[in-house]
Protein backbone atom coordinates (compact mmCIF):
# COMPACT_ATOMS: atom_id res chain seq x y z
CA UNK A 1 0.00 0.00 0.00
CA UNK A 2 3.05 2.41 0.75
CA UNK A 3 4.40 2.28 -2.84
CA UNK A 4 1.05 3.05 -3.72
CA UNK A 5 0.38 6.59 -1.69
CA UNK A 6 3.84 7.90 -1.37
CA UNK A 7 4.40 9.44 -4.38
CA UNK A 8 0.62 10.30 -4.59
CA UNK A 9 -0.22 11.51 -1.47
CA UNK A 10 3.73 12.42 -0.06
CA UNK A 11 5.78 11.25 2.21
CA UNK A 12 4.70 13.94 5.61
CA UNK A 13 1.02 13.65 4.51
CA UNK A 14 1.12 9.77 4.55
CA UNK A 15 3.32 9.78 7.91
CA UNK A 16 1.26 11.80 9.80
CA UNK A 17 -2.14 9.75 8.81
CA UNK A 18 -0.77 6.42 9.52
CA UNK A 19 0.89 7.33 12.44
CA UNK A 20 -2.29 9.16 14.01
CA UNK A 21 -4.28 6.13 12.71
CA UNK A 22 -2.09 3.87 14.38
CA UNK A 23 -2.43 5.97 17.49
CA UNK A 24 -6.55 5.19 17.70
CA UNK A 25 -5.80 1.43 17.21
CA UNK A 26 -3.17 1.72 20.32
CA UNK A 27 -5.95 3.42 22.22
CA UNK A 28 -9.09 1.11 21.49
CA UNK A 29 -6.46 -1.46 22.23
CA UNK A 30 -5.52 0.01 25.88
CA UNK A 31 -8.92 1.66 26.68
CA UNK A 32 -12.22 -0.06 24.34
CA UNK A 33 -10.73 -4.11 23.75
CA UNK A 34 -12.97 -5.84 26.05
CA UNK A 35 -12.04 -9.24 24.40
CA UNK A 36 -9.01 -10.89 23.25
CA UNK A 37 -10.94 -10.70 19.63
CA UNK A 38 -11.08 -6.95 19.86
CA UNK A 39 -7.64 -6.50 21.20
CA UNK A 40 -6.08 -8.63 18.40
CA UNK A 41 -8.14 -7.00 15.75
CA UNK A 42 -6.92 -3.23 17.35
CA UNK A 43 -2.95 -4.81 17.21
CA UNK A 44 -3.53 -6.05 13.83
CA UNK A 45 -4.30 -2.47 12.82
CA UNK A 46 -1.81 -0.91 14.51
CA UNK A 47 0.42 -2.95 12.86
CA UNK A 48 -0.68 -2.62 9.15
CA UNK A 49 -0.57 1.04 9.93
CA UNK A 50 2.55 1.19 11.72
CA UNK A 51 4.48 -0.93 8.65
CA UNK A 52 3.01 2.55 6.48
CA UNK A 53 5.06 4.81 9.02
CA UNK A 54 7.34 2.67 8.95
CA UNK A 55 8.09 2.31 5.14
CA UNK A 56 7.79 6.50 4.93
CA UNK A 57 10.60 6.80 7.70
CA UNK A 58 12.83 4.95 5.66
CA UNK A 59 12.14 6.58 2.36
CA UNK A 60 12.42 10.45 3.70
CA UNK A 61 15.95 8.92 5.78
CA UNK A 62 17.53 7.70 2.56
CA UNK A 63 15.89 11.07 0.71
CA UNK A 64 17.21 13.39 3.27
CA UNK A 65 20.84 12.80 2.86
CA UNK A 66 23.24 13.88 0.09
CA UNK A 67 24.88 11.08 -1.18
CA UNK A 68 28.30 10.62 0.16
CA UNK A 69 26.70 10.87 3.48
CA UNK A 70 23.62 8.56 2.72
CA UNK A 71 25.96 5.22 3.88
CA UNK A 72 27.25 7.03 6.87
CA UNK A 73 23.88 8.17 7.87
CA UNK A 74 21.82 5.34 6.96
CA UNK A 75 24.29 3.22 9.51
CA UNK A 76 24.16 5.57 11.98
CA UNK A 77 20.02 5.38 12.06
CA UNK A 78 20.46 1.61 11.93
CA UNK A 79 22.77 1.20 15.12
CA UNK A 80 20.38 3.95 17.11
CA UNK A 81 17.58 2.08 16.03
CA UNK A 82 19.37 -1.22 17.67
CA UNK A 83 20.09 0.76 20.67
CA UNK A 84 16.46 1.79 21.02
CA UNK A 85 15.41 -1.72 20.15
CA UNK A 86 17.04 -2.92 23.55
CA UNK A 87 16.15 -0.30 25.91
CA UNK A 88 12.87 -1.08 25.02
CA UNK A 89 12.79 -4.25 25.96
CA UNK A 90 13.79 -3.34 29.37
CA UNK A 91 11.88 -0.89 29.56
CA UNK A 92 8.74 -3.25 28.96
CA UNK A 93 9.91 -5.83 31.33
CA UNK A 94 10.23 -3.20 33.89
CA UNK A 95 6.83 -2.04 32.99
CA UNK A 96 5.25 -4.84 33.22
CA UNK A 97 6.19 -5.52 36.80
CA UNK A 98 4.99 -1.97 37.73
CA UNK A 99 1.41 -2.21 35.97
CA UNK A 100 0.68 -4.89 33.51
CA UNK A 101 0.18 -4.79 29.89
CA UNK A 102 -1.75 -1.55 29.93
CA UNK A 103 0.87 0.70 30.95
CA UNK A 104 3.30 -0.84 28.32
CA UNK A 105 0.32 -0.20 26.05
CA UNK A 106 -0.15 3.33 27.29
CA UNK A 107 3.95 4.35 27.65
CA UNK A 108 4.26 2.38 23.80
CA UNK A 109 1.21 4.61 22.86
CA UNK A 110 3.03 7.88 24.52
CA UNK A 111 6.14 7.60 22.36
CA UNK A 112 4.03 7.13 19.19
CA UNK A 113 2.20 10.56 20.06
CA UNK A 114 5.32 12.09 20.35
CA UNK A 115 6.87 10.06 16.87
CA UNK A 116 3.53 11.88 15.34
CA UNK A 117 3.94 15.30 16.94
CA UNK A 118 7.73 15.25 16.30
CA UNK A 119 6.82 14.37 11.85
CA UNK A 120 4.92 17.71 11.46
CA UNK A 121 9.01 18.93 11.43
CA UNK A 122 9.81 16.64 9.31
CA UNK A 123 10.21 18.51 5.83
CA UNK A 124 8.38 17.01 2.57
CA UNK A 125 11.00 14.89 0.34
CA UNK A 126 8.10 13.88 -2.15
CA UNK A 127 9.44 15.68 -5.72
CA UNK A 128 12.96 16.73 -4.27
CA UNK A 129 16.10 16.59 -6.21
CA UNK A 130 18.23 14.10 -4.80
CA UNK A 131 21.68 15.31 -4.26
């Protein structure tokens, strides 16, 4: 669906949509799931929607870079995402311990808010000249 919309819609436009869409499936999964139907169906969602965000991030990271840094940069993205990748698994295990799978949910959902709020900076690549 990405390859689809990106070039149709842009790359901010479609960010900021999936990612806001993916933040109501986070929330009917904390706060309206009354049933491990309904909470599957919500992380199903979220996840279809998140892969969108997902794809766009890595589009607009290879777009944003001239190309004798693109390698360099591209790398360095990689090894924080790593990085991230682990704290966050301690932080869920600590999470967990404090208050179950709904503050995880709720925290998870907190740093996707701010992943939306922080792509309205992100400038439009969509019909830039790549250096």
């Amino acid at each position: 669906a990405t390859f689809v919309c990106v070039d149709r819609f842009g790359r901010k436009p479609l960010l900021l949509v999936s990612m806001f869409l993916s933040i109501l499936c986070i929330a009917g999964w904390a706060f309206i799931a009354h049933s491990t139907t309904e909470a599957t169906a919500f992380a199903a969602l979220y996840n279809a929607l998140s892969v969108i965000a997902w794809n766009v991030i890595d589009i607009q990271s290879a777009e944003m870079f001239p190309v004798d840094q693109r390698s360099a940069a591209m790398g360095l993205l990689a090894a924080f995402g790593r990085v991230g990748s682990l704290l966050s698994q301690e932080a869920t295990g600590s999470l967990l311990s404090l208050g179950g799978g709904t503050l995880v949910i709720v925290v998870a959902g907190s740093m996707v808010v701010l992943g939306w709020i922080c792509g309205f900076f992100v400038p439009e690549t969509r019909n830039s000249k790549l250096n």
